[in-house]
N, C-alpha and C. Protein backbone atom coordinates (compact mmCIF):
# COMPACT_ATOMS: atom_id res chain seq x y z
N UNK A 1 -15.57 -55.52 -25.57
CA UNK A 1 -16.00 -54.55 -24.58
C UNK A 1 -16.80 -55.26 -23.51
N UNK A 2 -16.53 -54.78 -22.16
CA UNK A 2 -17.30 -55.56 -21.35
C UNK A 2 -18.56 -54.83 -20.70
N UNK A 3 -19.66 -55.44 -20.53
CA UNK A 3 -20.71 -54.83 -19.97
C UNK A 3 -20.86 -54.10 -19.07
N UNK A 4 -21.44 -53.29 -18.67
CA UNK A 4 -21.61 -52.28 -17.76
C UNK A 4 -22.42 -53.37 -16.74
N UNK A 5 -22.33 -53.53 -15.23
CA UNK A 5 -22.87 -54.10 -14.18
C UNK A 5 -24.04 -53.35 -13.80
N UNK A 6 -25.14 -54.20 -13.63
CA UNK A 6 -26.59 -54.18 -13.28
C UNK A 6 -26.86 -52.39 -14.16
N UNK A 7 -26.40 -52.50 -15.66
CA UNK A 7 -26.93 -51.53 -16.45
C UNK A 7 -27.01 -50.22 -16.19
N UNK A 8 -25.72 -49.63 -15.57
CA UNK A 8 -25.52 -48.45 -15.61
C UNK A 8 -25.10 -47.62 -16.73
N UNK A 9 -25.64 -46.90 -17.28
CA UNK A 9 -24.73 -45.92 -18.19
C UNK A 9 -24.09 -45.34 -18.33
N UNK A 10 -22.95 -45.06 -19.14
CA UNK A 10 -21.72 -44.49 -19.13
C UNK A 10 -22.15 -42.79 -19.01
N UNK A 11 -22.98 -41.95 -18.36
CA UNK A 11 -23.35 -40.88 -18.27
C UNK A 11 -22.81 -41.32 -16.65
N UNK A 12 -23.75 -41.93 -15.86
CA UNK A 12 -23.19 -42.12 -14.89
C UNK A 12 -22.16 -42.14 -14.42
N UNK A 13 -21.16 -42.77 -15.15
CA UNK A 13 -19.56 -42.69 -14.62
C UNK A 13 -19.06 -41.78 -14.93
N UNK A 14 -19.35 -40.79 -15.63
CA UNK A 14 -18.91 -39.83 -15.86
C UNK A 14 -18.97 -38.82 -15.06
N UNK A 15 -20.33 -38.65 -14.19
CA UNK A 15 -20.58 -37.66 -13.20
C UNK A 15 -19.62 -37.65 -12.08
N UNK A 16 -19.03 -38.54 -11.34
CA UNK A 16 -18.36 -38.06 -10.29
C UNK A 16 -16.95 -37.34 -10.95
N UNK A 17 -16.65 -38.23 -11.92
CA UNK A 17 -15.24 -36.63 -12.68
C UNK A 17 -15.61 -35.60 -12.49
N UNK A 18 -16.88 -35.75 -13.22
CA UNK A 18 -17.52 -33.84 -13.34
C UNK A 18 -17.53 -32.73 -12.54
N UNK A 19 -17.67 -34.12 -11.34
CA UNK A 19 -18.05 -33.18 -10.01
C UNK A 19 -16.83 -32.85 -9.56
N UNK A 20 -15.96 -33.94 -9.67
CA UNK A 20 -14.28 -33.68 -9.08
C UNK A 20 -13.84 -32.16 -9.73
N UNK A 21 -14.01 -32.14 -10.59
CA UNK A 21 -13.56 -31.30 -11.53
C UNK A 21 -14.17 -29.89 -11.06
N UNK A 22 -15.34 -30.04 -11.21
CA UNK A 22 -16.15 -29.04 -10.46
C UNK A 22 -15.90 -28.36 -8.85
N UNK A 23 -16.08 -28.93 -8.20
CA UNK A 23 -15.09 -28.82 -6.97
C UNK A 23 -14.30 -28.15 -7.18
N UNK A 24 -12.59 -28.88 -7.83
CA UNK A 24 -11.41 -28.18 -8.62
C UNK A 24 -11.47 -27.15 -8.58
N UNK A 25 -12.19 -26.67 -9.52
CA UNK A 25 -12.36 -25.34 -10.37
C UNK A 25 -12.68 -24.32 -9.60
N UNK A 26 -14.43 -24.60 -8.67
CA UNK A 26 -14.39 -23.52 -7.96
C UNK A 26 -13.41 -23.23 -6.21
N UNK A 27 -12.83 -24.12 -5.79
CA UNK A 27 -12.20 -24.34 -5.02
C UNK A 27 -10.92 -23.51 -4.73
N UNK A 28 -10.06 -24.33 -6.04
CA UNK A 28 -8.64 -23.62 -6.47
C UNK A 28 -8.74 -22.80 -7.49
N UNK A 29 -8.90 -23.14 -8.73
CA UNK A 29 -8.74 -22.38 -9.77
C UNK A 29 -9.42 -20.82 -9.82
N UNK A 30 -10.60 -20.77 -9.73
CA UNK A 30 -11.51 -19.28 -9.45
C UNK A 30 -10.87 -18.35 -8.72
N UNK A 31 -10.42 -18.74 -7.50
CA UNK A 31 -9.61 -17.94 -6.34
C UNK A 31 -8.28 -17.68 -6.90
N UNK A 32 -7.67 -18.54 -7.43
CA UNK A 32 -6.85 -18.09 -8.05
C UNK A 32 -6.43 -16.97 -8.75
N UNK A 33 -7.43 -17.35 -10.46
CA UNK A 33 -7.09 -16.40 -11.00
C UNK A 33 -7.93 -14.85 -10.24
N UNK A 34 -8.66 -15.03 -9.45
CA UNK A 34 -9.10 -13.47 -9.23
C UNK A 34 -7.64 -13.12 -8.73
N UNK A 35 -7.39 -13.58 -7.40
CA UNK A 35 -5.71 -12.70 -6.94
C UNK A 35 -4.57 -12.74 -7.92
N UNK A 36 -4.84 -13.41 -9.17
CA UNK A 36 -3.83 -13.18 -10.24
C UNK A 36 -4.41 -11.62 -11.26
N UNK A 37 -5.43 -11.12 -10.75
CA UNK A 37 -6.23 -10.18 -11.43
C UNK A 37 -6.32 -9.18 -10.82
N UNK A 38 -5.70 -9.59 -9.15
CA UNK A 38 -5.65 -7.92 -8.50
C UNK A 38 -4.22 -7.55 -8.08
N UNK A 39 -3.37 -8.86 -8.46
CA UNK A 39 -2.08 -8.54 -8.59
C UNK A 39 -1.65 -7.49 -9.80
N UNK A 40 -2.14 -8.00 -11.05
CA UNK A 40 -1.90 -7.51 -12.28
C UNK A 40 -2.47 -5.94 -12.16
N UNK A 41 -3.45 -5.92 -11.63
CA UNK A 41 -4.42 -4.24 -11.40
C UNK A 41 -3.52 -3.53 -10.97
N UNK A 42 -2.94 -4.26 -9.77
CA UNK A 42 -2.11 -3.45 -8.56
C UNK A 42 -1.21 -3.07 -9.13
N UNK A 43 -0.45 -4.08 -10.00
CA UNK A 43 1.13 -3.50 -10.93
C UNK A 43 0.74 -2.46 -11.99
N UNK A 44 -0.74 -2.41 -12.94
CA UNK A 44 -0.43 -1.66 -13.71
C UNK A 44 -1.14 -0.35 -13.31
N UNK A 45 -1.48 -0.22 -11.94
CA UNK A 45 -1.79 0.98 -11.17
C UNK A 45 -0.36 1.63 -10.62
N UNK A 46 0.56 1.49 -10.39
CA UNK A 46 2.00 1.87 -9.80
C UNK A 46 2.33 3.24 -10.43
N UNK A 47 2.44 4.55 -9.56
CA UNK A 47 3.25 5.00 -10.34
C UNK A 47 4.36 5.77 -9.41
N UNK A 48 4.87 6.85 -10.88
CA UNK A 48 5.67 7.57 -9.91
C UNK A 48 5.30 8.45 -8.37
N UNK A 49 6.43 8.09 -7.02
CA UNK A 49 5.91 9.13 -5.89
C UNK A 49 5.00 7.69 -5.20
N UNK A 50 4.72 6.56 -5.35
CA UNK A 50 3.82 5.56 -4.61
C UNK A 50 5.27 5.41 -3.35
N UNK A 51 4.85 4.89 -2.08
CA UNK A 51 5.68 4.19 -1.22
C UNK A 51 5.17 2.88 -0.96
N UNK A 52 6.37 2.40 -1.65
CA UNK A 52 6.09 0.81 -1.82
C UNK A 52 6.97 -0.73 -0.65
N UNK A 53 6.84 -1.75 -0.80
CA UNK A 53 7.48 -2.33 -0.18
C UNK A 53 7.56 -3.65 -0.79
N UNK A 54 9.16 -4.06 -1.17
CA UNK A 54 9.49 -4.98 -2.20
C UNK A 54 8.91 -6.51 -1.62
N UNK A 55 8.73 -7.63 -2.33
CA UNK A 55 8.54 -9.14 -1.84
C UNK A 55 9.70 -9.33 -0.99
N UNK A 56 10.74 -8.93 -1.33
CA UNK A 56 12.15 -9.02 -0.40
C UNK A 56 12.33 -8.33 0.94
N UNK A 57 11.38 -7.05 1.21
CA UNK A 57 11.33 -6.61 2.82
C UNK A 57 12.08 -4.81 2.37
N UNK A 58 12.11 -4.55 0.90
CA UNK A 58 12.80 -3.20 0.80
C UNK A 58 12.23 -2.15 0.67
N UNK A 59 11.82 -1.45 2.04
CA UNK A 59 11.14 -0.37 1.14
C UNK A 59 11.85 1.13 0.71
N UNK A 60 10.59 1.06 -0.02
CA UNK A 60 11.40 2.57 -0.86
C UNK A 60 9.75 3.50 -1.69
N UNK A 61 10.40 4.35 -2.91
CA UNK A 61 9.84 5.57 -3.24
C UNK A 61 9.95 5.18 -4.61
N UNK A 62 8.80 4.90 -5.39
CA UNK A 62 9.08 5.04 -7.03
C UNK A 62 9.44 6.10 -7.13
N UNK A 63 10.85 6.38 -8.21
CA UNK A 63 11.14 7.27 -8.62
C UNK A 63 10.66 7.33 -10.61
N UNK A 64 10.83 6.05 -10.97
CA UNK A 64 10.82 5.61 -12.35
C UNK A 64 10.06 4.76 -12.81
N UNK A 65 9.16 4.18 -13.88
CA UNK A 65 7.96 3.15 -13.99
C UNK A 65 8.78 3.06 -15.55
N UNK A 66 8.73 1.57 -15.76
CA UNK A 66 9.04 1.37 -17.07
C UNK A 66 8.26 -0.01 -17.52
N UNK A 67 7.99 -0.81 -18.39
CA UNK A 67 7.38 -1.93 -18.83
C UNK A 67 7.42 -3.41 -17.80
N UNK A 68 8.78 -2.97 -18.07
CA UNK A 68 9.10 -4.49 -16.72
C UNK A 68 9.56 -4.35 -15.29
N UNK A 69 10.12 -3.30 -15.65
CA UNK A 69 11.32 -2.68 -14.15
C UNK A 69 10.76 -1.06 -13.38
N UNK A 70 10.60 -1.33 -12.26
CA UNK A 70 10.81 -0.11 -11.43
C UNK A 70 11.86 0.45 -10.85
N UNK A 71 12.04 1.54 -11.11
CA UNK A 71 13.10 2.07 -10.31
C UNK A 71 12.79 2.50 -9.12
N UNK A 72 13.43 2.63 -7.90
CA UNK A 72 12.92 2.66 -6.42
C UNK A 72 14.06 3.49 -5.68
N UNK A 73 13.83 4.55 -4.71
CA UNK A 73 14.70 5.43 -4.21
C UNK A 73 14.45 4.46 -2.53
N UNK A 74 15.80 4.17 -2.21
CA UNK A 74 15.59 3.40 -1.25
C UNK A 74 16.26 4.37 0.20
N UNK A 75 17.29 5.15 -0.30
CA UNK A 75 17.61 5.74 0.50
C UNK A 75 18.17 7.38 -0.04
N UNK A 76 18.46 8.53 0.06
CA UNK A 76 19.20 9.41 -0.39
C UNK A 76 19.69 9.50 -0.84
N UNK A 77 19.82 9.62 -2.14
CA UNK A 77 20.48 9.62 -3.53
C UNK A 77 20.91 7.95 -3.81
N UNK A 78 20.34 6.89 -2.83
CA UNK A 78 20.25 5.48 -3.23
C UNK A 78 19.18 4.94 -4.02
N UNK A 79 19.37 4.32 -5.92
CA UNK A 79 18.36 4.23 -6.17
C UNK A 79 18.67 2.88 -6.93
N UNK A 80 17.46 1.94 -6.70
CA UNK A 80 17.73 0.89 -7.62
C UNK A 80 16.84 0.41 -8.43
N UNK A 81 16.83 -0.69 -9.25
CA UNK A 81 16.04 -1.02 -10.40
C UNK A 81 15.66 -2.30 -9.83
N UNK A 82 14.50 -2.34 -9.74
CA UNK A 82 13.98 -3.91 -9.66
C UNK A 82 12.63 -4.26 -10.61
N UNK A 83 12.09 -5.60 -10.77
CA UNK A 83 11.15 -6.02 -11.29
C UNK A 83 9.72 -5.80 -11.35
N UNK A 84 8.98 -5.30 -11.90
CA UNK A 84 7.62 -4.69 -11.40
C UNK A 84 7.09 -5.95 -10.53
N UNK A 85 7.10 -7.39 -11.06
CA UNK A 85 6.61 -8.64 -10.27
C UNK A 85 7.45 -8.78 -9.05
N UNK A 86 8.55 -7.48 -8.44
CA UNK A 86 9.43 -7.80 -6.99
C UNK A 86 8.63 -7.11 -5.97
N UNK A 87 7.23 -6.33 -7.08
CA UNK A 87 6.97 -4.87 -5.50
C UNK A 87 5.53 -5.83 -4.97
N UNK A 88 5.55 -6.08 -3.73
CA UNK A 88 4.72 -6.44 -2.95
C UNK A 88 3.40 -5.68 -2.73
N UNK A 89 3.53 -4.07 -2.58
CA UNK A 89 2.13 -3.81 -1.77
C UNK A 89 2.78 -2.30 -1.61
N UNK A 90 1.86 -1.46 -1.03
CA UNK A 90 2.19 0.01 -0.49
C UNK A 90 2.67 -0.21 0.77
N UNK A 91 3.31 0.11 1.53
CA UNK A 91 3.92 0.94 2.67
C UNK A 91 2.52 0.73 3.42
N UNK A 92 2.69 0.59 4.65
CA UNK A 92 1.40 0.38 5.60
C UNK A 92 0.23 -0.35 5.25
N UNK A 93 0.27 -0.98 4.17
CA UNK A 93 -1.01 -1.86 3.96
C UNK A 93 -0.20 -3.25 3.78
N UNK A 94 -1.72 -4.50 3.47
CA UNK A 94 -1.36 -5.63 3.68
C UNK A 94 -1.09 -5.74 2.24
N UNK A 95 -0.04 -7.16 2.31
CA UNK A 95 0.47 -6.74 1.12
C UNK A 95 -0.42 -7.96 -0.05
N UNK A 96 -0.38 -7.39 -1.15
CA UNK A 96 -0.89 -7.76 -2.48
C UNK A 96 -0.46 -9.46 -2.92
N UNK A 97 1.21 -8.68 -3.55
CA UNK A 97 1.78 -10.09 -3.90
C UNK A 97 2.49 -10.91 -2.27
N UNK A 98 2.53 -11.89 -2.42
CA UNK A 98 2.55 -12.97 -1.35
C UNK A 98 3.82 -13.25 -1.28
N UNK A 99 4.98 -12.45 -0.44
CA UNK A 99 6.66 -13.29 -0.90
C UNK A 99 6.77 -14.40 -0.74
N UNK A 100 7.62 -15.47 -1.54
CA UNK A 100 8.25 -16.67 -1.87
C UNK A 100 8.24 -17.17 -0.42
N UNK A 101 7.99 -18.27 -0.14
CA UNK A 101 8.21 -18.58 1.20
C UNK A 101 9.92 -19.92 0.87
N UNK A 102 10.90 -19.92 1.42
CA UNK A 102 11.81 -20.21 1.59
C UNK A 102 11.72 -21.39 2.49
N UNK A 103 12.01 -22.85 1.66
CA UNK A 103 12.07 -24.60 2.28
C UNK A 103 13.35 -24.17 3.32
């Protein structure tokens, strides 16, 4: 093992990780999971009669709420099934989930 130079302790080298890390955490990670926490609110607030607007640009009318899938009245007697993680946001507000941005 080789000596530590002019007797620093290995506490010392350890601190700037800590801090990296620290940084990290509150930086990215914190922000994160909160909008992963008002996404999840937002989905298991949905119900029938909401006017919604899909990540894809579709809007429509819950007609149906099920575990994974919404059903959505998009047009007059047009109705389809999509993913509870496809619905973006309500109708006139900003939206919640963030659509896929396309390379």
């Amino acid at each position: 093992m080789g000596a530590l130079p002019d007797g620093a302790s290995p506490l010392m080298q350890v601190i700037p990780f800590a801090l990296i890390f620290g940084i990290f955490y509150f930086i990215i990670l914190l922000p994160a999971k909160k909008k992963q926490r008002k996404v999840q609110e937002f989905l298991d607030n949905l119900k029938v009669n909401d006017r919604i607007i899909t990540t894809s640009g579709l809007y429509g009318q819950i007609t149906r709420l099920s575990e994974q899938s919404v059903q959505v009245q998009i047009a007059d007697k047009v109705r389809i099934e999509v993913s509870r993680a496809a619905i973006g946001g309500y109708q006139g507000q900003p939206a919640v989930v963030e659509p896929e941005k396309a390379n």
